[in-house]
C-alpha atoms as a PDB file:
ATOM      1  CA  UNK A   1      39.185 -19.863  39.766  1.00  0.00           C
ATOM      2  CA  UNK A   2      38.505 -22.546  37.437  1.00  0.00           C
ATOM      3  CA  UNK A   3      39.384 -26.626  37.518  1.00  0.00           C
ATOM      4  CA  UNK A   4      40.642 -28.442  40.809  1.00  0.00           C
ATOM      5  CA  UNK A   5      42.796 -31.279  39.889  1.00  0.00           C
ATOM      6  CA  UNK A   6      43.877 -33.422  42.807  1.00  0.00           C
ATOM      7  CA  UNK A   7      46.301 -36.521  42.887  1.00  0.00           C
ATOM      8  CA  UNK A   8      49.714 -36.140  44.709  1.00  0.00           C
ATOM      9  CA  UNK A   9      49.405 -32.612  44.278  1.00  0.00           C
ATOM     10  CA  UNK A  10      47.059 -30.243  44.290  1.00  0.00           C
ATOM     11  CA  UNK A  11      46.742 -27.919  41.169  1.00  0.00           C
ATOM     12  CA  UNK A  12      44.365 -25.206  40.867  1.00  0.00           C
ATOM     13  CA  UNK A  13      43.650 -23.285  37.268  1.00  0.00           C
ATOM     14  CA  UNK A  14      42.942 -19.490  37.943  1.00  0.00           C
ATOM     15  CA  UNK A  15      41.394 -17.733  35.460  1.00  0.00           C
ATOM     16  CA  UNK A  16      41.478 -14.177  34.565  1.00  0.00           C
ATOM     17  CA  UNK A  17      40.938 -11.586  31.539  1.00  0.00           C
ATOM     18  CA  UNK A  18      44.278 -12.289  30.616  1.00  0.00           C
ATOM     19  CA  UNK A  19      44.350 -15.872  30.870  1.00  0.00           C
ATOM     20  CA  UNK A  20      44.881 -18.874  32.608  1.00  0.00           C
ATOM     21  CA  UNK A  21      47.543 -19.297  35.455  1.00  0.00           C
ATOM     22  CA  UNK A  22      48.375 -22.546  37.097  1.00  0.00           C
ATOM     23  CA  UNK A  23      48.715 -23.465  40.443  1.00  0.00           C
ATOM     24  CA  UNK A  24      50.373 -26.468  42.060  1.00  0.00           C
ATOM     25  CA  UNK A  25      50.582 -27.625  45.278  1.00  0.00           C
ATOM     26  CA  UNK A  26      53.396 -30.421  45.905  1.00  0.00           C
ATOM     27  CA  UNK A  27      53.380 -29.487  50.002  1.00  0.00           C
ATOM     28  CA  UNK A  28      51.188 -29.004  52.742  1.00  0.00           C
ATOM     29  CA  UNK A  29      50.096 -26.179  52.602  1.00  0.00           C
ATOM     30  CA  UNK A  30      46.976 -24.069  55.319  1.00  0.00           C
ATOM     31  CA  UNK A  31      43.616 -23.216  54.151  1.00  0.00           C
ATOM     32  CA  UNK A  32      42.702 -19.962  56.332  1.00  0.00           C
ATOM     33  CA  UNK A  33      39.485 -17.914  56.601  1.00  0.00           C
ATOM     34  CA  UNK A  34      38.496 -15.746  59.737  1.00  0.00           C
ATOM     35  CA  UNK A  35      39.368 -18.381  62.824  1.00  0.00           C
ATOM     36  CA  UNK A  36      39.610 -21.118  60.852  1.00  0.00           C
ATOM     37  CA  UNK A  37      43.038 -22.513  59.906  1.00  0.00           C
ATOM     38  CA  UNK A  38      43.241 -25.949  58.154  1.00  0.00           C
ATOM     39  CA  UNK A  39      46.265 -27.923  57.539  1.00  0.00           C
ATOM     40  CA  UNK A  40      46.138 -29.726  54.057  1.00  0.00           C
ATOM     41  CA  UNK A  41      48.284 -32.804  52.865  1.00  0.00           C
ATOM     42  CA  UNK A  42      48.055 -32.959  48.562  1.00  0.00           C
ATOM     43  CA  UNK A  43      49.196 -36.405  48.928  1.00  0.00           C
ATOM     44  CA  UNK A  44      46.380 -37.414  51.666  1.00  0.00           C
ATOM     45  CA  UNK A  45      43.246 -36.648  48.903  1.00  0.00           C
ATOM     46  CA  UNK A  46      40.478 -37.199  51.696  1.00  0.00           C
ATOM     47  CA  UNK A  47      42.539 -34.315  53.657  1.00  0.00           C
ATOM     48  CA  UNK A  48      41.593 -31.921  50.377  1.00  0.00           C
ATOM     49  CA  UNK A  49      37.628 -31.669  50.800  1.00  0.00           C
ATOM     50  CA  UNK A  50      38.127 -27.967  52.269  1.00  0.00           C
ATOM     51  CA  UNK A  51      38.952 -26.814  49.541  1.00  0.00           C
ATOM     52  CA  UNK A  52      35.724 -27.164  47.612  1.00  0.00           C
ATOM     53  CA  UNK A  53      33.738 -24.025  48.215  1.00  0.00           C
ATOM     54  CA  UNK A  54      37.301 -22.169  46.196  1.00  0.00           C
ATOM     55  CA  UNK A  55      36.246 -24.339  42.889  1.00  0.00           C
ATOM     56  CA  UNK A  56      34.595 -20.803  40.804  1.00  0.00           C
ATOM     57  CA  UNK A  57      35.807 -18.487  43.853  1.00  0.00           C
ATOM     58  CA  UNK A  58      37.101 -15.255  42.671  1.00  0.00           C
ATOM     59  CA  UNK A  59      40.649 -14.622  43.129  1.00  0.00           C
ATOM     60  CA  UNK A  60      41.485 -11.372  44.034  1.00  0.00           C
ATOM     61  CA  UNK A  61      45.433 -11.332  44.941  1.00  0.00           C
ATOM     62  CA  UNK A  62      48.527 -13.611  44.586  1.00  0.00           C
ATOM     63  CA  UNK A  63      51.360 -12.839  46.843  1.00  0.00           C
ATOM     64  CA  UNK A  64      54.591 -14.028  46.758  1.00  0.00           C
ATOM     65  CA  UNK A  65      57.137 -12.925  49.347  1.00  0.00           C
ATOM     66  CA  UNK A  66      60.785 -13.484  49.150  1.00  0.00           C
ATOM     67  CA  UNK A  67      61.123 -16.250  51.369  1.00  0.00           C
ATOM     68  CA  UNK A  68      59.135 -18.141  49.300  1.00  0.00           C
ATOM     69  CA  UNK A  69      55.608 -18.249  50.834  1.00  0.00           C
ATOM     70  CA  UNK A  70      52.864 -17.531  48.440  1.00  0.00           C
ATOM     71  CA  UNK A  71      49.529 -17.081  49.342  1.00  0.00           C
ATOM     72  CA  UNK A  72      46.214 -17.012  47.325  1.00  0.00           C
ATOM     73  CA  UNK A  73      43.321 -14.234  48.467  1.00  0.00           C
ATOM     74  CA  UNK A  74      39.615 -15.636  47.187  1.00  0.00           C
ATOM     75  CA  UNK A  75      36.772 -12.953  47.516  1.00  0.00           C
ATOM     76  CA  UNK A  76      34.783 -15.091  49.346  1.00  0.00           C
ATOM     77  CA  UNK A  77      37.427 -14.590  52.735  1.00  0.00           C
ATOM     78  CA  UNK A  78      39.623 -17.673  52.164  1.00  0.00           C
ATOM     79  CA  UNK A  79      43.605 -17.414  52.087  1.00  0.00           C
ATOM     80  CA  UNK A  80      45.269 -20.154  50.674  1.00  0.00           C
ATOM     81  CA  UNK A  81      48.784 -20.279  52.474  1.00  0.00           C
ATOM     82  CA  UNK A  82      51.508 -22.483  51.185  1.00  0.00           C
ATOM     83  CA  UNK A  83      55.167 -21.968  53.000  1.00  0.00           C
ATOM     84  CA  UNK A  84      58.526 -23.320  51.362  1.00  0.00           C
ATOM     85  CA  UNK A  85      59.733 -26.996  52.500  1.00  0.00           C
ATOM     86  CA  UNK A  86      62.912 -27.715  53.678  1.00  0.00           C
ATOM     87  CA  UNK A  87      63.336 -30.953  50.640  1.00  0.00           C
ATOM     88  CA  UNK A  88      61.283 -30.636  47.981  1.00  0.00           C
ATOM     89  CA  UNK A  89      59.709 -28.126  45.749  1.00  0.00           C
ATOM     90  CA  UNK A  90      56.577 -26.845  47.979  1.00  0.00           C
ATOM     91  CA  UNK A  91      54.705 -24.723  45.020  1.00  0.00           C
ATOM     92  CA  UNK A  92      55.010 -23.767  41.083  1.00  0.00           C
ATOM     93  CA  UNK A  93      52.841 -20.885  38.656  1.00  0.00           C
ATOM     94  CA  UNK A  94      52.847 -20.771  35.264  1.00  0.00           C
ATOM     95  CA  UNK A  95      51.897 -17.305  34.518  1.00  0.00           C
ATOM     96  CA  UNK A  96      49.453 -17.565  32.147  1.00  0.00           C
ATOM     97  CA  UNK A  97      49.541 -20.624  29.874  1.00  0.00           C
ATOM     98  CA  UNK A  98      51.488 -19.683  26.778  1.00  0.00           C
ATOM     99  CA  UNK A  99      53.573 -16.994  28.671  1.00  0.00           C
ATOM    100  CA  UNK A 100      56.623 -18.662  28.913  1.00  0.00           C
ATOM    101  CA  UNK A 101      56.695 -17.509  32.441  1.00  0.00           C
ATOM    102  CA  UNK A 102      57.493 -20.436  35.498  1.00  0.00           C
ATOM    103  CA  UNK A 103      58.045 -19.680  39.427  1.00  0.00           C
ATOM    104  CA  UNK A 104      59.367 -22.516  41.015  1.00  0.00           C
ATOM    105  CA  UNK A 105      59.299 -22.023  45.166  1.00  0.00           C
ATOM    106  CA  UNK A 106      62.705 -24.436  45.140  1.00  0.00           C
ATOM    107  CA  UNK A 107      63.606 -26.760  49.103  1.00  0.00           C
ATOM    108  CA  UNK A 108      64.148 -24.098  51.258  1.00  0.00           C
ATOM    109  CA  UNK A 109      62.271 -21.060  49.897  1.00  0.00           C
ATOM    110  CA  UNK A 110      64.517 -19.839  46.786  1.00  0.00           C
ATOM    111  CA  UNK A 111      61.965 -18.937  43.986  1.00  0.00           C
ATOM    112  CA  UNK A 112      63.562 -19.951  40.941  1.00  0.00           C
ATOM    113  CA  UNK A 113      62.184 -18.326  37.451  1.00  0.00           C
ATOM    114  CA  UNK A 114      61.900 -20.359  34.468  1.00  0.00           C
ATOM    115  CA  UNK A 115      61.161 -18.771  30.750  1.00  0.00           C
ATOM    116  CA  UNK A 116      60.572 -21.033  27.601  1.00  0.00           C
END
């Protein structure tokens, strides 16, 4: 994984051999790994410092289920979990920059696609 950029959302730039894919974060969202199981607020920035030791962490699976959870696995153990909210627009991914490609996880889990 690449940049961290963190204001009222969280967005994360992962970085493969075939590009760059975008992350962001609008809601809260758990930071797992082992027994550990944060809560993170993108809006609360102090709340955020967790996720630190993920900035150049290897990404070795997305998953996106149909209700609208996706979660991010990092070779180094972590799971980034981020569930659907009931009113806003919990997550998007740009699959990777100059794709076309947008997944929108929509208020209330729908994941909407998007193509330029």
């Amino acid at each position: 994984m690449g940049l961290i950029h963190i204001d009222f959302q969280l967005k994360l730039d992962l970085i493969d051999s075939s590009g760059t894919t975008n992350l962001t974060i609008e809601a809260q969202f758990h930071l797992k790994k082992a027994n550990l199981d944060m809560v993170l607020t993108p809006g609360e920035t102090a709340s955020l410092a967790p996720i630190l030791p993920l900035y150049n962490a290897k990404v070795i699976g997305v998953i996106i289920d149909k209700t609208g959870k996706i979660i991010v696995e990092f070779e180094n153990g972590y799971l980034l979990e981020v569930t659907p909210d009931e009113k806003y627009e919990a997550w998007q991914i740009g699959c990777p920059i100059g794709s076309g490609v947008l997944l929108v996880c929509a208020p209330g889990g729908e994941v909407a696609l998007f193509r330029k």
